[in-house]
C-alpha atoms as a PDB file:
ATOM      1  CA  UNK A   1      85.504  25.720 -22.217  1.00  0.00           C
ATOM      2  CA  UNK A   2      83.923  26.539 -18.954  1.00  0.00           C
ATOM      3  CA  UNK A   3      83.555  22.860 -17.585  1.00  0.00           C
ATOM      4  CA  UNK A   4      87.094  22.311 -18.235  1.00  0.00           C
ATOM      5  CA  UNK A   5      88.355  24.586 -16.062  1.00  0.00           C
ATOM      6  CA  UNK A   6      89.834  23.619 -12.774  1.00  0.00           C
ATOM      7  CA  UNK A   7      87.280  26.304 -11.040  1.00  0.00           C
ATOM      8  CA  UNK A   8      84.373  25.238 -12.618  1.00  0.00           C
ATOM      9  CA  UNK A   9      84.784  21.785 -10.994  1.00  0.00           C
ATOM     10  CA  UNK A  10      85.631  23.376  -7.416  1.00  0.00           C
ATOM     11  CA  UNK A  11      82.902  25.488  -7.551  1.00  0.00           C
ATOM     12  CA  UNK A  12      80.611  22.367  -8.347  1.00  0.00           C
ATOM     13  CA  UNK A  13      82.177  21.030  -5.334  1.00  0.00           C
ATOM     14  CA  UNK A  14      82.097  23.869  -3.144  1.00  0.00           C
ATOM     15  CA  UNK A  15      78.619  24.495  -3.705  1.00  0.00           C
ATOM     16  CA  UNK A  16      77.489  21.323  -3.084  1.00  0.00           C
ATOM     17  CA  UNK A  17      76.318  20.636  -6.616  1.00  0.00           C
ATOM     18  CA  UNK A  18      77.887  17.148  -7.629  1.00  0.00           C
ATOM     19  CA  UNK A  19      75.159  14.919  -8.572  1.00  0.00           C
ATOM     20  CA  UNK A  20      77.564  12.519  -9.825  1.00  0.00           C
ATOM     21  CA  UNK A  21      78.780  11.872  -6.032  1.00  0.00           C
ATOM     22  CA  UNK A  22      76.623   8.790  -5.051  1.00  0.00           C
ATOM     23  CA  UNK A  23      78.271   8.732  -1.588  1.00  0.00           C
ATOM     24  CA  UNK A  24      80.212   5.313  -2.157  1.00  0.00           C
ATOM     25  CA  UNK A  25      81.554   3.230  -5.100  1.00  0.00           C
ATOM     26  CA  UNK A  26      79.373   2.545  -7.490  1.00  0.00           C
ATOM     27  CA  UNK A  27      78.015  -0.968  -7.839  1.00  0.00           C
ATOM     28  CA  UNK A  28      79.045  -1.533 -11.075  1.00  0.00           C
ATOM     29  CA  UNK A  29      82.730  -1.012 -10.724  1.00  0.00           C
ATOM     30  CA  UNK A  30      82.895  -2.773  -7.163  1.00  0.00           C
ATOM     31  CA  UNK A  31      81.279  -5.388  -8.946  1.00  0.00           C
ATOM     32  CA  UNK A  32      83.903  -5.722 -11.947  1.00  0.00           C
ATOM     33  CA  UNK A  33      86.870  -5.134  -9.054  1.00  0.00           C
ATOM     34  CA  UNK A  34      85.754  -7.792  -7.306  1.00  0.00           C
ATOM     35  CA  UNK A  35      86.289  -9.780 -10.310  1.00  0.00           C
ATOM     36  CA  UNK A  36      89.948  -9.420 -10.308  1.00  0.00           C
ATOM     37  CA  UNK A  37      92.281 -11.695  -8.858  1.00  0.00           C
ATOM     38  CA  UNK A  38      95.632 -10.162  -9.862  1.00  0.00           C
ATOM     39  CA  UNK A  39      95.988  -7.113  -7.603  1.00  0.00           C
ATOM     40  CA  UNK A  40      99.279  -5.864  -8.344  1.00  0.00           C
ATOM     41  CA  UNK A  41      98.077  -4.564 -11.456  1.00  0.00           C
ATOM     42  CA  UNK A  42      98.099  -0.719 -12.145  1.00  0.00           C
ATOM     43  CA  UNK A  43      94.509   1.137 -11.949  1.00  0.00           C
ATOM     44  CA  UNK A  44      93.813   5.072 -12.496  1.00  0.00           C
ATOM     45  CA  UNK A  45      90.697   6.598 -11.658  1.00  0.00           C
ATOM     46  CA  UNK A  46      90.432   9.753 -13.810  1.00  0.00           C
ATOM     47  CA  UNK A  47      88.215  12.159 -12.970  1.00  0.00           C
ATOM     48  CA  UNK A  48      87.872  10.721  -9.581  1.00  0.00           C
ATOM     49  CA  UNK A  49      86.296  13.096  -7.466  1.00  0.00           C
ATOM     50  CA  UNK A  50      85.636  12.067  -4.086  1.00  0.00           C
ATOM     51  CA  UNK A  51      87.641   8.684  -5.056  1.00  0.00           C
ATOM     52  CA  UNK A  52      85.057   6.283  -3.609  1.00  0.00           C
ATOM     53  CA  UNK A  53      86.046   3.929  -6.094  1.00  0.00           C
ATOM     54  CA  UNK A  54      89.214   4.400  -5.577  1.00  0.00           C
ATOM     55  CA  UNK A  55      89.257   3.890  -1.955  1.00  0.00           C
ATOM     56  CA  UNK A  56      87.110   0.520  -2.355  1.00  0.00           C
ATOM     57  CA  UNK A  57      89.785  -0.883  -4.691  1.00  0.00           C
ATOM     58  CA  UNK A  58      93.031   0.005  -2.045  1.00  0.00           C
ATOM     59  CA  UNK A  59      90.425  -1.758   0.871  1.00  0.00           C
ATOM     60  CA  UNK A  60      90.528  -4.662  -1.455  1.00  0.00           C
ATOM     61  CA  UNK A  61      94.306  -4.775  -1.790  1.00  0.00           C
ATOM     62  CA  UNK A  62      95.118  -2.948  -5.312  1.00  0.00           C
ATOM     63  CA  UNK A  63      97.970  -0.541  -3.972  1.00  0.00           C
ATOM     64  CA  UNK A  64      98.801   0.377  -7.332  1.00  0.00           C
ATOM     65  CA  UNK A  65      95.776   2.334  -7.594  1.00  0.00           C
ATOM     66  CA  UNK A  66      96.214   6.024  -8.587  1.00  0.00           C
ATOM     67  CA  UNK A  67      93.074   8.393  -8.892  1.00  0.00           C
ATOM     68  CA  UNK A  68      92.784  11.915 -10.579  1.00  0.00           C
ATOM     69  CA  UNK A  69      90.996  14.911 -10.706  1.00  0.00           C
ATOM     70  CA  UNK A  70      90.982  18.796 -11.760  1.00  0.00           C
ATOM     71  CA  UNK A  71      89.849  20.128  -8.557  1.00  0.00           C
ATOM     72  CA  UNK A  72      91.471  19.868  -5.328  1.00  0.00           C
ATOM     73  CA  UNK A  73      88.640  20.363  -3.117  1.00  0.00           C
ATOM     74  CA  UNK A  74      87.193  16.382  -3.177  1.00  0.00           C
ATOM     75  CA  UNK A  75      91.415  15.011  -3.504  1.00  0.00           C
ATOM     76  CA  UNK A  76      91.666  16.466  -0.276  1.00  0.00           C
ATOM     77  CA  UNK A  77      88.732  14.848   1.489  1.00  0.00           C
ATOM     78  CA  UNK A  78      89.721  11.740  -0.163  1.00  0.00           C
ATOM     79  CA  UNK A  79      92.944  12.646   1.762  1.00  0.00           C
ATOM     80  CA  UNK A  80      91.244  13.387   4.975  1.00  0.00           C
ATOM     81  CA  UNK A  81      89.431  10.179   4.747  1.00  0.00           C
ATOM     82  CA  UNK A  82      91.838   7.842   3.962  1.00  0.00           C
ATOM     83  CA  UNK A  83      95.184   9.067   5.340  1.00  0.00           C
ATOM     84  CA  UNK A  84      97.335   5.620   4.366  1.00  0.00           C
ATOM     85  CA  UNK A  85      96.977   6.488   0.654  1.00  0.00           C
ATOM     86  CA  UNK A  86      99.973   7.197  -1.256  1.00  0.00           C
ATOM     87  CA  UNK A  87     100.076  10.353  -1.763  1.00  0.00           C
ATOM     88  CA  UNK A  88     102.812   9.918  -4.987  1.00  0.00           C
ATOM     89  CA  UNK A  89      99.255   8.405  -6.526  1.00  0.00           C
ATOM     90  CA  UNK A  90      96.959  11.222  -6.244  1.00  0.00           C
ATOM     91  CA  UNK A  91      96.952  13.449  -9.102  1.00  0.00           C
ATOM     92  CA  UNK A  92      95.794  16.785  -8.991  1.00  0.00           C
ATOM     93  CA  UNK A  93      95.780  17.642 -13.255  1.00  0.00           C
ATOM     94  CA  UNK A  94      93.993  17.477 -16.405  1.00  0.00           C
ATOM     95  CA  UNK A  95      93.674  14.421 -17.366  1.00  0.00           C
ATOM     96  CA  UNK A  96      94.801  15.346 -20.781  1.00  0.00           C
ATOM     97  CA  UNK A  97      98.226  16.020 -19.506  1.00  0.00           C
ATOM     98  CA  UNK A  98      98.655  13.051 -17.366  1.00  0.00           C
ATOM     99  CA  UNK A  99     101.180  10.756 -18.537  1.00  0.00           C
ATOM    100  CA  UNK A 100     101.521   6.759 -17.019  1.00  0.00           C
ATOM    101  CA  UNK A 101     101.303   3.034 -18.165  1.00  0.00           C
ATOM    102  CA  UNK A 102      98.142   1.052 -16.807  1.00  0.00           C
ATOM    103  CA  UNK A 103      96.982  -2.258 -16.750  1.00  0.00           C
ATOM    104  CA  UNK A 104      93.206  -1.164 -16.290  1.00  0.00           C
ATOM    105  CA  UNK A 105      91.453   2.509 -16.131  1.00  0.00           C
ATOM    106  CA  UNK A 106      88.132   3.093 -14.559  1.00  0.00           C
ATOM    107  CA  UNK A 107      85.460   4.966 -16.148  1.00  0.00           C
ATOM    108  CA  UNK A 108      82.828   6.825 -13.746  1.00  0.00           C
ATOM    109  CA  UNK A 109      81.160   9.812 -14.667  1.00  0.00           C
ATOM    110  CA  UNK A 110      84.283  11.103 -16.258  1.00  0.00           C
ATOM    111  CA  UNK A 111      83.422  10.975 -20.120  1.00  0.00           C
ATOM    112  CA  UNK A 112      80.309  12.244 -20.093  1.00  0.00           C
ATOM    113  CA  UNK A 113      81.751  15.415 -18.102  1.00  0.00           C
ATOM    114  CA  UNK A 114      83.471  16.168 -21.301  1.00  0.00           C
ATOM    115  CA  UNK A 115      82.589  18.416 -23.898  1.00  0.00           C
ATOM    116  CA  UNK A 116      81.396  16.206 -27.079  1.00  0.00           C
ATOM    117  CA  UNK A 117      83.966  17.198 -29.232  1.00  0.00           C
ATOM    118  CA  UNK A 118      86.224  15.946 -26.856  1.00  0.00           C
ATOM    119  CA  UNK A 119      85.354  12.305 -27.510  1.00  0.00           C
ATOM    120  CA  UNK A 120      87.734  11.358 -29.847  1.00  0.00           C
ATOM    121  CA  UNK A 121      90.736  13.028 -28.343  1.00  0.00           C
ATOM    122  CA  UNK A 122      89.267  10.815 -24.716  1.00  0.00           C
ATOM    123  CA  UNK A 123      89.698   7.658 -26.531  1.00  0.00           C
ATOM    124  CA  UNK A 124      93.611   8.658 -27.846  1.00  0.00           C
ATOM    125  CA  UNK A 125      94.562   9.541 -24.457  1.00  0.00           C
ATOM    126  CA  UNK A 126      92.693   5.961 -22.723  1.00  0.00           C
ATOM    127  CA  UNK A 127      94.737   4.193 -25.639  1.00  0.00           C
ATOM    128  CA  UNK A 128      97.862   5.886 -24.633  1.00  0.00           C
ATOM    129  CA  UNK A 129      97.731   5.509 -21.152  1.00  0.00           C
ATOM    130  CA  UNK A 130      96.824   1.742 -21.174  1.00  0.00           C
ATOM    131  CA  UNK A 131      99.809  -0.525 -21.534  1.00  0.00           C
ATOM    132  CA  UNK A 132      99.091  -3.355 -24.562  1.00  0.00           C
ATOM    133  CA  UNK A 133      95.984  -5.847 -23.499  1.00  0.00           C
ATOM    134  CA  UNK A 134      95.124  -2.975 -20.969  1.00  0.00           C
ATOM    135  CA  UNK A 135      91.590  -2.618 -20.260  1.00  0.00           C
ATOM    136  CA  UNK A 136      89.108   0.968 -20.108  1.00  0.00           C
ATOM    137  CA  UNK A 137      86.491  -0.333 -18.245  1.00  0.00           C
ATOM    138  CA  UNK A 138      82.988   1.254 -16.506  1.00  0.00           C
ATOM    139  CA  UNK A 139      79.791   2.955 -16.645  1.00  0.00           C
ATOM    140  CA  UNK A 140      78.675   5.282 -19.639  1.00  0.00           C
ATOM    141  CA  UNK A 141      75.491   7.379 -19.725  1.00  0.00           C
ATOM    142  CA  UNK A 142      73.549   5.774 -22.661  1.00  0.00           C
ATOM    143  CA  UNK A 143      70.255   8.263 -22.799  1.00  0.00           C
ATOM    144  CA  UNK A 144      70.356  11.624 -24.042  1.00  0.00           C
ATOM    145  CA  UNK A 145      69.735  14.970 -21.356  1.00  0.00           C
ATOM    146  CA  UNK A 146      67.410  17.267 -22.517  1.00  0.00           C
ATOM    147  CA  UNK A 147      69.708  20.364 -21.068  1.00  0.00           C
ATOM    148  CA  UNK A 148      72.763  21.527 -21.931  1.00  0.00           C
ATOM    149  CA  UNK A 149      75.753  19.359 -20.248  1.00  0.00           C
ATOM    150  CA  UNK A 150      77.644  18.873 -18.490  1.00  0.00           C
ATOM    151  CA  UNK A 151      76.425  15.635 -18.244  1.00  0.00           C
ATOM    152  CA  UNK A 152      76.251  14.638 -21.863  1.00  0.00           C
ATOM    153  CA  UNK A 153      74.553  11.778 -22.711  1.00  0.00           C
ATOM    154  CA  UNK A 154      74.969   9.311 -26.118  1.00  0.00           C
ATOM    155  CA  UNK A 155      74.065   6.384 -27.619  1.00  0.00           C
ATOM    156  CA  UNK A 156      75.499   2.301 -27.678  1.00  0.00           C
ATOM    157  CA  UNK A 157      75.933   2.694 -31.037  1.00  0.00           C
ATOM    158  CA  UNK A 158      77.888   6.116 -31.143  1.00  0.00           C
ATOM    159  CA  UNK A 159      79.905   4.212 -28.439  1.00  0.00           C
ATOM    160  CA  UNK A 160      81.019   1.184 -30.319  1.00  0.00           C
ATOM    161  CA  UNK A 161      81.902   3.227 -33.507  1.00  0.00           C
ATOM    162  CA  UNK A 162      83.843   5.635 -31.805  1.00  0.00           C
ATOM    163  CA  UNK A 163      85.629   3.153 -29.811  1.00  0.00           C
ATOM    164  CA  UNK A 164      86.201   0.450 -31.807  1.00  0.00           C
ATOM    165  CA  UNK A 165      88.720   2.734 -33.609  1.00  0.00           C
ATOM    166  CA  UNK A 166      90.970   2.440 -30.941  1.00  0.00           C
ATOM    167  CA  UNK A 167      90.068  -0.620 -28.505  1.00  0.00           C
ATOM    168  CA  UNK A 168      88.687  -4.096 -29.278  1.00  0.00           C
ATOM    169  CA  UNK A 169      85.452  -3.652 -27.882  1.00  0.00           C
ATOM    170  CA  UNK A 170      85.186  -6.765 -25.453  1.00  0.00           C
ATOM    171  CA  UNK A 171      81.837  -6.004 -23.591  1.00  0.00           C
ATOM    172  CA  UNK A 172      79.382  -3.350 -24.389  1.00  0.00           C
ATOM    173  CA  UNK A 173      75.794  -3.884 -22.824  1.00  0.00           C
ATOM    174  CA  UNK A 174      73.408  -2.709 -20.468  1.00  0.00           C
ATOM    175  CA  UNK A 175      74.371  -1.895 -16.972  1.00  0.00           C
ATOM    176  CA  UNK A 176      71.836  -4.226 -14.824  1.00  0.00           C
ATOM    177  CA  UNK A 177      73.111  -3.160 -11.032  1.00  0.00           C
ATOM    178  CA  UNK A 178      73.208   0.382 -11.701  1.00  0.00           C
ATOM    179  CA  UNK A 179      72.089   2.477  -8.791  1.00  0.00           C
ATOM    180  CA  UNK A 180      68.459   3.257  -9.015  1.00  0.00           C
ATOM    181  CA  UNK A 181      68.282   6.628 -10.150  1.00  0.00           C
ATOM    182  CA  UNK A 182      70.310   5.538 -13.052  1.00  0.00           C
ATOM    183  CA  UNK A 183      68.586   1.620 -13.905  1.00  0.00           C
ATOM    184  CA  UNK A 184      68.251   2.053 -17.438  1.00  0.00           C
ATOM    185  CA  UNK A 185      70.436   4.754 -18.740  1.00  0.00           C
ATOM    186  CA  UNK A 186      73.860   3.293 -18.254  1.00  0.00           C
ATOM    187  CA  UNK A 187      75.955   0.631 -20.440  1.00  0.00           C
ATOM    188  CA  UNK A 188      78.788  -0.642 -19.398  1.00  0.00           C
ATOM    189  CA  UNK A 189      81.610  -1.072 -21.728  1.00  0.00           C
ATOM    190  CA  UNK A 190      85.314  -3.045 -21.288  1.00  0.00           C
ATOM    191  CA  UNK A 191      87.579  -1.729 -23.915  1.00  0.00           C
ATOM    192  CA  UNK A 192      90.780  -4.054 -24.553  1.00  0.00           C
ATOM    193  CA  UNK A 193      93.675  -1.845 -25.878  1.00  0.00           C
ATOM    194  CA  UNK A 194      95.519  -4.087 -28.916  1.00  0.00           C
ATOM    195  CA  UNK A 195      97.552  -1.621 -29.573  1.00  0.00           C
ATOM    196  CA  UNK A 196     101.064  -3.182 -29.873  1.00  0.00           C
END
């Protein structure tokens, strides 16, 4: 699959063509950091790209924060940009192969890069990465494209029955401080994992 492939994603980045790249951390997610008071906690970012997120939540004071991505091209500006990151948690992989225990992963524009039939083998891999009573938390696209993704779009209700297979679904509802261009198409879900 094409849009797997760690060229596809450099090329995107290369060229310029990352429309998912707002230029900073997305409201929604600074929002539910900002939340937190136990920083100590461990946080991955998968699918991080330029890790604006990522960087917002280690200016906060989460060190344990570790982001991830296919292509090396935006983990290297993140690099550039924020030279006192650890570079023992930047992860240049597939996601799919990553292995760690987390307390909380971060959801931005990372599902809905996925091919659909990918969905189900996403929500095994959150559930196995999240220590018990850890948290998948973010923004999901929740309107349909009329183009062939990637993105690809879905539905609340496709959401909560795929997901409450695996999580106890804690929050799923409209995103209200998404950033304009996207007011109205976004939910945003917080997934407990009860796995014990």
């Amino acid at each position: 699959m094409a849009f797997l492939d760690k060229d596809y994603w450099t090329k995107r980045y290369a060229t310029g063509k990352t429309g998912w790249d707002i230029g900073y951390a997305s409201p929604p997610l600074v929002q539910y950091l900002d939340q937190i008071q136990n920083k100590t906690i461990e946080v991955l970012v998968p699918g991080a790209g330029s890790g604006f997120e990522a960087a917002y939540a280690w200016d906060a004071g989460f060190k344990n924060i570790h982001l991830l991505d296919f292509s090396n091209v935006p983990l290297l500006r993140f690099k550039a940009s924020n030279p006192n990151f650890p570079l023992t948690q930047i992860h240049q992989q597939n996601f799919f192969d990553h292995e760690g225990s987390y307390d909380l992963i971060l959801e931005q524009t990372f599902f809905c890069a996925l091919d659909l039939s990918l969905r189900t083998t996403y929500a095994l891999k959150m559930q196995s990465l999240l220590k018990p009573g850890g948290k998948l938390a973010g923004v999901w696209f929740a309107r349909e494209f009329d183009f062939d993704g990637p993105p690809f779009g879905g539905k609340i209700g496709e959401y909560k029955q795929l997901f409450e297979k695996y999580f106890e679904v804690k929050m799923i509802s409209p995103c209200y401080n998404s950033i304009p261009e996207r007011l109205g198409s976004e939910v945003f879900m917080i997934l407990e994992n009860s796995k014990i």
